[in-house]
C-alpha atoms as a PDB file:
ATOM      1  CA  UNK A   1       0.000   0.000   0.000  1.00  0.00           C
ATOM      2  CA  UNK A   2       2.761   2.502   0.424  1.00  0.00           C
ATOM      3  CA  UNK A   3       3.815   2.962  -3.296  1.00  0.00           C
ATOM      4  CA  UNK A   4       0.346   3.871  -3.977  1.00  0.00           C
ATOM      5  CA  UNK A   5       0.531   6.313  -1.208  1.00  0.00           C
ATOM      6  CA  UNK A   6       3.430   7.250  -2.503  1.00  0.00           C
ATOM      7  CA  UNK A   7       1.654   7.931  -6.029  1.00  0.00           C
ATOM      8  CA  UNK A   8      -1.143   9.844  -4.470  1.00  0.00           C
ATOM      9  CA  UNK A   9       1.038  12.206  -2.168  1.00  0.00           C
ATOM     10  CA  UNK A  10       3.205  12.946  -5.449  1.00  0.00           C
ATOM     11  CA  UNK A  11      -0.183  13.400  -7.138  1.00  0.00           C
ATOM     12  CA  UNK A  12      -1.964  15.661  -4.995  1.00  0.00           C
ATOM     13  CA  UNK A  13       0.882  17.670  -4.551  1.00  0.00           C
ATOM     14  CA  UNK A  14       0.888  18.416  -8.170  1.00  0.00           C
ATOM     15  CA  UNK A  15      -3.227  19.055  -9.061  1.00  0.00           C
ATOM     16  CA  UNK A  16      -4.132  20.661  -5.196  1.00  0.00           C
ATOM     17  CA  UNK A  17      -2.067  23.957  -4.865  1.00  0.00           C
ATOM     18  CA  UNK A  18      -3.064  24.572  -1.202  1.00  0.00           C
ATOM     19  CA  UNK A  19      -1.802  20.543  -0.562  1.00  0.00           C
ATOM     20  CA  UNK A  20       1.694  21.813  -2.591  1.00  0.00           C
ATOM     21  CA  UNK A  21       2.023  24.693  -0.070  1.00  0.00           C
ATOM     22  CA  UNK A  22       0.771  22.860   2.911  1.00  0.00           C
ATOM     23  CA  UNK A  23       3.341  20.478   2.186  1.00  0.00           C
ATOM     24  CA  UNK A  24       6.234  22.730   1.978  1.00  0.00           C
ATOM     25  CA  UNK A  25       5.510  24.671   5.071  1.00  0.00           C
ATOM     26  CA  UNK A  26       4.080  21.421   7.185  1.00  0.00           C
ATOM     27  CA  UNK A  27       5.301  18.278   5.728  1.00  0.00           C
ATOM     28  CA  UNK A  28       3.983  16.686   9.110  1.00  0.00           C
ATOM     29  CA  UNK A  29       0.957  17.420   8.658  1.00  0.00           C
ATOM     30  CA  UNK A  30       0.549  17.235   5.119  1.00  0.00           C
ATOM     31  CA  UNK A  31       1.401  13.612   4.663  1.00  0.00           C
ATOM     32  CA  UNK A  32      -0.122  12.262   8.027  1.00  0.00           C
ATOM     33  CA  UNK A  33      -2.953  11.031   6.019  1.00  0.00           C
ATOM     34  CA  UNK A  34      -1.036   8.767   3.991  1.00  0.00           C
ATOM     35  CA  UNK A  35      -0.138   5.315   4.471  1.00  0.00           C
ATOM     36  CA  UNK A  36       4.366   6.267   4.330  1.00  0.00           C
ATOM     37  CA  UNK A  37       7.360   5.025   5.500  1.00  0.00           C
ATOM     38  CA  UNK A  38      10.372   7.610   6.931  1.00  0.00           C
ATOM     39  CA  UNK A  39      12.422   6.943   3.975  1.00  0.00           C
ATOM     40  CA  UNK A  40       9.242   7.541   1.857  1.00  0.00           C
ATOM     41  CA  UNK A  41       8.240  10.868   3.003  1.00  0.00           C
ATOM     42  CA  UNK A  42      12.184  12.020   3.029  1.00  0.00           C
ATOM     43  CA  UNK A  43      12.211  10.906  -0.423  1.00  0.00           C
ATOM     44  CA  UNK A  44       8.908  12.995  -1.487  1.00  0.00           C
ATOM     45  CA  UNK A  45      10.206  16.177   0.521  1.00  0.00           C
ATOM     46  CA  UNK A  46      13.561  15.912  -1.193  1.00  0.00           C
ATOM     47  CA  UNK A  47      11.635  17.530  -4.447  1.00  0.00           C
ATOM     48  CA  UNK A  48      11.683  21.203  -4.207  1.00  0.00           C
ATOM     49  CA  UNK A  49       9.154  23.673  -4.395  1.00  0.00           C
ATOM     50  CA  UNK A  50      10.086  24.882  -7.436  1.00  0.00           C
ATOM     51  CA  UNK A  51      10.240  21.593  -9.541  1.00  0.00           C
ATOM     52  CA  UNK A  52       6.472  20.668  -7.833  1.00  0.00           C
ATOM     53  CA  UNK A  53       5.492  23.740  -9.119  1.00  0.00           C
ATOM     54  CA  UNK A  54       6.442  23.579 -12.395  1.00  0.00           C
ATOM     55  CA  UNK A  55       4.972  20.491 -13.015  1.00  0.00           C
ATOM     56  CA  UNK A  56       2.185  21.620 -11.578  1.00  0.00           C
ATOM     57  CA  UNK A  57       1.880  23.917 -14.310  1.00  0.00           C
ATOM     58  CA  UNK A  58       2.961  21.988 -16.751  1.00  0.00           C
ATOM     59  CA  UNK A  59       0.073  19.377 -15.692  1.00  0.00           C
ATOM     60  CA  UNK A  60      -2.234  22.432 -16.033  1.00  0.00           C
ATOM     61  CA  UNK A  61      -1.446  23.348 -19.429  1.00  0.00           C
ATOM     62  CA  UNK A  62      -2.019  19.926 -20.631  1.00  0.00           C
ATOM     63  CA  UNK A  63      -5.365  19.676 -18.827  1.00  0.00           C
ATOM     64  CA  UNK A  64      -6.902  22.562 -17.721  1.00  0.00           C
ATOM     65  CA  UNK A  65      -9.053  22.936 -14.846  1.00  0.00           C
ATOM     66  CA  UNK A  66     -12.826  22.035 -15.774  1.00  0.00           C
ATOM     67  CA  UNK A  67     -14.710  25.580 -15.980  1.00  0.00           C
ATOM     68  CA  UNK A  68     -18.044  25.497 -14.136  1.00  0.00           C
ATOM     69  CA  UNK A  69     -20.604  26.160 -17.586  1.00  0.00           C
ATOM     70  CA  UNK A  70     -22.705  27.702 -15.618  1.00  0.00           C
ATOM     71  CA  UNK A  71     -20.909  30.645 -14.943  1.00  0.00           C
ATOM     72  CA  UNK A  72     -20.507  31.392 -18.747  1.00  0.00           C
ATOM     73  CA  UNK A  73     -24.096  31.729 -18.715  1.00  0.00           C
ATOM     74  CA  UNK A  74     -25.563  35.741 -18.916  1.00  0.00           C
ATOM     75  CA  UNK A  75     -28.694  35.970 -17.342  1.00  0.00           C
ATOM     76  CA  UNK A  76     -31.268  37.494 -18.939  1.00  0.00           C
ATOM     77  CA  UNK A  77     -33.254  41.080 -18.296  1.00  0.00           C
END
């Protein structure tokens, strides 16, 4: 079960921005919901900031954020 903890730390830290900053300035906290070893979590802090971040965006590009339809929508007088 750990790799796939692994997976969906790595993974959440690269779609959830607040999880990417949480993260960085509480690692504790941030990955006490997932199932890790020691080594694992040293091993997922070891990425920086900056390379989380620009795969984040990177991810975005690729697959932008679903935009609500609804809000397109002009309401009518």
């Amino acid at each position: 079960m750990t790799q796939e903890s692994v997976e969906l730390a790595i993974g959440k830290a690269l779609l959830d921005e607040d999880f990417r900053s949480l993260l960085f300035a509480k690692p504790e906290q941030a990955l006490s919901g997932f199932d890790l070893k020691p080594a694992e979590k040293s091993r997922i802090l070891r990425v920086d900031s900056e390379t989380l971040e620009f795969l984040a965006q990177i991810l975005n590009r690729l697959n932008p954020p679903a935009k609500n339809p609804e809000s397109h929508k002009r309401k009518k007088l």
